[in-house]
Every structure is written in structure tokens, then in C-alpha cells.
C-alpha atoms as a PDB file:
ATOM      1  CA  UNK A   1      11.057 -27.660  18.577  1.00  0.00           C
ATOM      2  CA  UNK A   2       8.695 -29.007  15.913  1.00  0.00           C
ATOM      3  CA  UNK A   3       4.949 -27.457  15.241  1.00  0.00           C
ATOM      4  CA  UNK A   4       2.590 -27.639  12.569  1.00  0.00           C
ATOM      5  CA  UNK A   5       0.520 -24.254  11.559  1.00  0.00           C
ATOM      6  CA  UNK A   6      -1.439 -25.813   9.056  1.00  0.00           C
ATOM      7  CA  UNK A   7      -1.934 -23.772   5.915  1.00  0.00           C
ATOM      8  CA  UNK A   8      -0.041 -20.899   7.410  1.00  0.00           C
ATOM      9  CA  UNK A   9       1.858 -18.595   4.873  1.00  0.00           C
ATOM     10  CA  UNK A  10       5.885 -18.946   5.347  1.00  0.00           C
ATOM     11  CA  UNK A  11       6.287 -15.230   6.238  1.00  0.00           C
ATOM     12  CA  UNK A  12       3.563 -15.693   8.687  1.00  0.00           C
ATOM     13  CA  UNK A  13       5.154 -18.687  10.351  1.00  0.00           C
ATOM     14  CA  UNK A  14       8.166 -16.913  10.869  1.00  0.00           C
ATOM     15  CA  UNK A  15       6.495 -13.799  12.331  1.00  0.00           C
ATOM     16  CA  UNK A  16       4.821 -16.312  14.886  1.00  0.00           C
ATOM     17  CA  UNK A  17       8.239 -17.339  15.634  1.00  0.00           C
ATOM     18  CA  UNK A  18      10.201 -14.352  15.805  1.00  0.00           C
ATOM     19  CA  UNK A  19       7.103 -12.823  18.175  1.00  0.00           C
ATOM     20  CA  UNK A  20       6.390 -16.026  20.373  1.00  0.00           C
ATOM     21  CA  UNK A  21       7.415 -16.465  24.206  1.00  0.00           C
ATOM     22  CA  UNK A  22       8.479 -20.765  24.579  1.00  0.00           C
ATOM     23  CA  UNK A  23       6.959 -22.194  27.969  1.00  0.00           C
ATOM     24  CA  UNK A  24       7.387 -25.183  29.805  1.00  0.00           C
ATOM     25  CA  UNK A  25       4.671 -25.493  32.320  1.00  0.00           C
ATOM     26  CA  UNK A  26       4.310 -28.493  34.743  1.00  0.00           C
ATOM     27  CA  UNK A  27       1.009 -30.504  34.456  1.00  0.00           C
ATOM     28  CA  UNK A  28      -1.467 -29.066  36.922  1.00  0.00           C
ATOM     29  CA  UNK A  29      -0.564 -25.571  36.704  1.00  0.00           C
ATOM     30  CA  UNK A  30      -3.865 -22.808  35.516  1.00  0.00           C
ATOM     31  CA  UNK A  31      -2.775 -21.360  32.552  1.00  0.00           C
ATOM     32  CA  UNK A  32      -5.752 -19.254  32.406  1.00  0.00           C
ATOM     33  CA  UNK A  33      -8.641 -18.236  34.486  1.00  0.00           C
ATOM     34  CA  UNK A  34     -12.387 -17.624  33.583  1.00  0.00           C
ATOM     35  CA  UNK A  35     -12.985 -13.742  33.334  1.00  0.00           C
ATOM     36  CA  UNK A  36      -9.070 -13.053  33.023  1.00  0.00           C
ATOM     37  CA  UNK A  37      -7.725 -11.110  30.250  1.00  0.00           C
ATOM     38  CA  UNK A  38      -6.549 -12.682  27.343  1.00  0.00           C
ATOM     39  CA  UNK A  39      -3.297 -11.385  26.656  1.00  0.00           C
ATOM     40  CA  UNK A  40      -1.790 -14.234  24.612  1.00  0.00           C
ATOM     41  CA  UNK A  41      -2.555 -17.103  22.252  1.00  0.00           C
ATOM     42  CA  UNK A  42      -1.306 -20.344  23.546  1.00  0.00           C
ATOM     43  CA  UNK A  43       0.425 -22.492  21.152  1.00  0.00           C
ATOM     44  CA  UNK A  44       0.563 -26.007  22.231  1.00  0.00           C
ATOM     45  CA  UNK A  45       3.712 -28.075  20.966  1.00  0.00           C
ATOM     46  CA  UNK A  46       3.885 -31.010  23.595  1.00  0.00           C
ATOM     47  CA  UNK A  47       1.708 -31.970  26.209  1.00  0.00           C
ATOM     48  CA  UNK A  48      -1.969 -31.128  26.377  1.00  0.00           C
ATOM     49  CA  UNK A  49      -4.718 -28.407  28.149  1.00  0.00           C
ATOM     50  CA  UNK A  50      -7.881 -28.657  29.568  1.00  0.00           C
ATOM     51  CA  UNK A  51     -10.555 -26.179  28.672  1.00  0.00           C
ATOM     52  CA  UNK A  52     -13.393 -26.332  31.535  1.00  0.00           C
ATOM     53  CA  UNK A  53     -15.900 -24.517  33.005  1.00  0.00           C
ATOM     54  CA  UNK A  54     -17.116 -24.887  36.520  1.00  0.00           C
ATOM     55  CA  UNK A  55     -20.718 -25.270  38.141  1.00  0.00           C
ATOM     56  CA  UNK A  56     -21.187 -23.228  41.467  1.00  0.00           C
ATOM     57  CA  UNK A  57     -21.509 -26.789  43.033  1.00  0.00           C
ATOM     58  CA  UNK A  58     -17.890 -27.646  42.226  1.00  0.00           C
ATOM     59  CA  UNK A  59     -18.362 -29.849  39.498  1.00  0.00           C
ATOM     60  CA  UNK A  60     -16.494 -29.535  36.113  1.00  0.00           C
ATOM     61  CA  UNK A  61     -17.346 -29.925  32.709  1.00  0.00           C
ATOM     62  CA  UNK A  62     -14.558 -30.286  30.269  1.00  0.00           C
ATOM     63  CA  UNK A  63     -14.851 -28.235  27.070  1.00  0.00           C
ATOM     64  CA  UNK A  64     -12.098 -29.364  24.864  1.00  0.00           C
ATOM     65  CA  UNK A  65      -8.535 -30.396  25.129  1.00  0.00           C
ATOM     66  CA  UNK A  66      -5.752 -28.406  23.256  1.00  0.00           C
ATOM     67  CA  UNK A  67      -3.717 -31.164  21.952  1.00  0.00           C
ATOM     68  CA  UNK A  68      -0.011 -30.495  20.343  1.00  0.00           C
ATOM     69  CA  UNK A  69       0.064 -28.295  17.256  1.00  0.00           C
ATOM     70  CA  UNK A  70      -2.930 -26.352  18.347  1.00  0.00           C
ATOM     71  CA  UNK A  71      -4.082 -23.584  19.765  1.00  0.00           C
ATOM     72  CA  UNK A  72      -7.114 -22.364  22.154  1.00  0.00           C
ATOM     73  CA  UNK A  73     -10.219 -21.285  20.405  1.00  0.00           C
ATOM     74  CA  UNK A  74     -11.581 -19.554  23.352  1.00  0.00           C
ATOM     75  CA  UNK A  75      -8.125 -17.671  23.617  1.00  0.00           C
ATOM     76  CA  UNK A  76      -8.403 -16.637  20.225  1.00  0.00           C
ATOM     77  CA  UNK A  77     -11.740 -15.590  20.402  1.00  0.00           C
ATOM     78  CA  UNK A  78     -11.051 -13.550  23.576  1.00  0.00           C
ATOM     79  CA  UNK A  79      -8.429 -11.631  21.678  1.00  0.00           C
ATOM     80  CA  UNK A  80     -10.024 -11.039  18.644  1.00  0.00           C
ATOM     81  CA  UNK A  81     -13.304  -9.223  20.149  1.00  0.00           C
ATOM     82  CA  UNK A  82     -10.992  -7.951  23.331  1.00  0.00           C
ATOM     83  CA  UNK A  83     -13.658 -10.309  25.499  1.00  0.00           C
ATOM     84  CA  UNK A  84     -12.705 -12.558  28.629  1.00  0.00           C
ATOM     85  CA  UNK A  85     -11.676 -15.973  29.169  1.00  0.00           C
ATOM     86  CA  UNK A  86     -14.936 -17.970  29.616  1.00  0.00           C
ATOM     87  CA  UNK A  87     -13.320 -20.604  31.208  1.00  0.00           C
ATOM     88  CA  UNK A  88     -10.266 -22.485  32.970  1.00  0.00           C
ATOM     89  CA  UNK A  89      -7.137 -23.902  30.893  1.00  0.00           C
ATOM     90  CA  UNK A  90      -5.355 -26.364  33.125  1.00  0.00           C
ATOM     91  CA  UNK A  91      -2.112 -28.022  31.632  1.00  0.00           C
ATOM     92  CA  UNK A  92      -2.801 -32.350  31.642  1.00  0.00           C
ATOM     93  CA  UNK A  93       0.520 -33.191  31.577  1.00  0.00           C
ATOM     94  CA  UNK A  94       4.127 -31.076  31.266  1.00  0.00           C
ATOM     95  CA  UNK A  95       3.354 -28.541  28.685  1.00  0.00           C
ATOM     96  CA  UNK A  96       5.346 -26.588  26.085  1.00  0.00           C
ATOM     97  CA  UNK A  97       3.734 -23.947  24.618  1.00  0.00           C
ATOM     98  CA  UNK A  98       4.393 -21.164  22.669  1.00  0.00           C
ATOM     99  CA  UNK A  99       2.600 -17.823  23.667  1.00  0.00           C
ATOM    100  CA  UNK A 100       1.941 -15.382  21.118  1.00  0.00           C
ATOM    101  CA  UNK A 101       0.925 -11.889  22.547  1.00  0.00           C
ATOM    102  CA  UNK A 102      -2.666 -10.204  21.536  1.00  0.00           C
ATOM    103  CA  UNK A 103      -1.274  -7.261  19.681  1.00  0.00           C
ATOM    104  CA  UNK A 104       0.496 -10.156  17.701  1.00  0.00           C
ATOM    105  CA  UNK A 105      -2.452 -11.749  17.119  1.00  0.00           C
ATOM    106  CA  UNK A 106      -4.445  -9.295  15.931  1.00  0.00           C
ATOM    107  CA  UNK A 107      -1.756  -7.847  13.499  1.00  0.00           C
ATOM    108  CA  UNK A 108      -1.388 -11.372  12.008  1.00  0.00           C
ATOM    109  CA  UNK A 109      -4.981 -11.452  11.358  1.00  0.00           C
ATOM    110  CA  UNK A 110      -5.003  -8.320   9.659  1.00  0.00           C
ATOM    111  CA  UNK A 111      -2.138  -8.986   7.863  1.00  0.00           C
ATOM    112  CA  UNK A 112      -2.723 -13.043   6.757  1.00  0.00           C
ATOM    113  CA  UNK A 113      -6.670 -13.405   6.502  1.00  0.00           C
ATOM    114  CA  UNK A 114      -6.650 -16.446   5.325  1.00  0.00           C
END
């Protein structure tokens, strides 16, 4: 399994490996609900998500697509200020991700601030 993390410091690569949960999700499936906690940072490595938010009339508006070797800035967001999802991640296709738990998250942040 193959993903870029940018800039990222070797030690904190491998703590986002040693700390990660791998996925495979079929396309279709809600990763994430708007006003659920967020409880991990998804780590896309193949396939894509869908960031949305819907009107009360049904109608969607996409927000941004998580392509492979990235990871949801909503989700990241949510974690860092312990906030809700604002919106609805639905995989596009078959999607591997890598999901790296909030206390994770927020001890890599502390720890690598760059």
C-alpha cells in the first residue's frame, strides 16, 4: 500500500502507520454523517469521497472530493476543535482508506506542528 504525506517528518509517517486502522469500503457506503462525531481522520489511498451537504428539499451540493493521498479537511477540523461533522462523506467508488483515530490526531499535531 503506497501513500504520499507530503512534507511529513519520517518519525511522523511511521507513527501514522503504526496507529492507522486500513479499510476497504465499497462505493456507496456513508462514511460519515453530518452532526456525527468525528472520531477518526480518513486517509484516502485508492478510490475517492464525496463531501456534501444536503438542502431540506433533497437536493445535494457537493463540497469537495477526497481524492487518493488525501485526507478530509472537515474531518480534521472536527477533531481538532472536538466539533461535528458538517456534512456527508460518501465513498465514489471502492475505497481504501486509512483511519487514524482523534487522540492520534491530536497528539501528532502537538507533537509535528509543522
Amino acid at each position: 500500500m503506497k501513500i504520499s504525506f507530503g512534507n511529513l517528518e519520517p518519525a511522523c509517517r511511521e507513527d501514522i502507520w503504526n496507529s492507522a486502522i486500513v479499510r476497504d469500503i465499497p462505493q456507496g457506503q456513508t462514511l460519515c454523517r453530518e452532526g456525527d462525531d468525528c472520531e477518526y481522520l480518513p486517509l484516502v489511498v485508492s478510490g475517492s469521497l464525496r463531501v456534501f451537504k444536503s438542502a431540506e428539499n433533497g437536493r445535494e451540493v457537493t463540497l469537495y472530493a477526497v481524492s487518493p493521498g488525501s485526507s478530509c479537511v472537515l474531518s480534521a477540523a472536527g477533531i481538532l476543535i472536538d466539533s461535528s461533522f458538517p456534512a456527508t462523506a460518501v465513498t465514489e467508488a471502492d475505497t481504501r482508506i486509512l483511519l487514524l483515530p482523534k487522540t492520534k490526531v491530536k497528539s501528532l499535531y502537538e507533537k509535528y506542528p509543522g
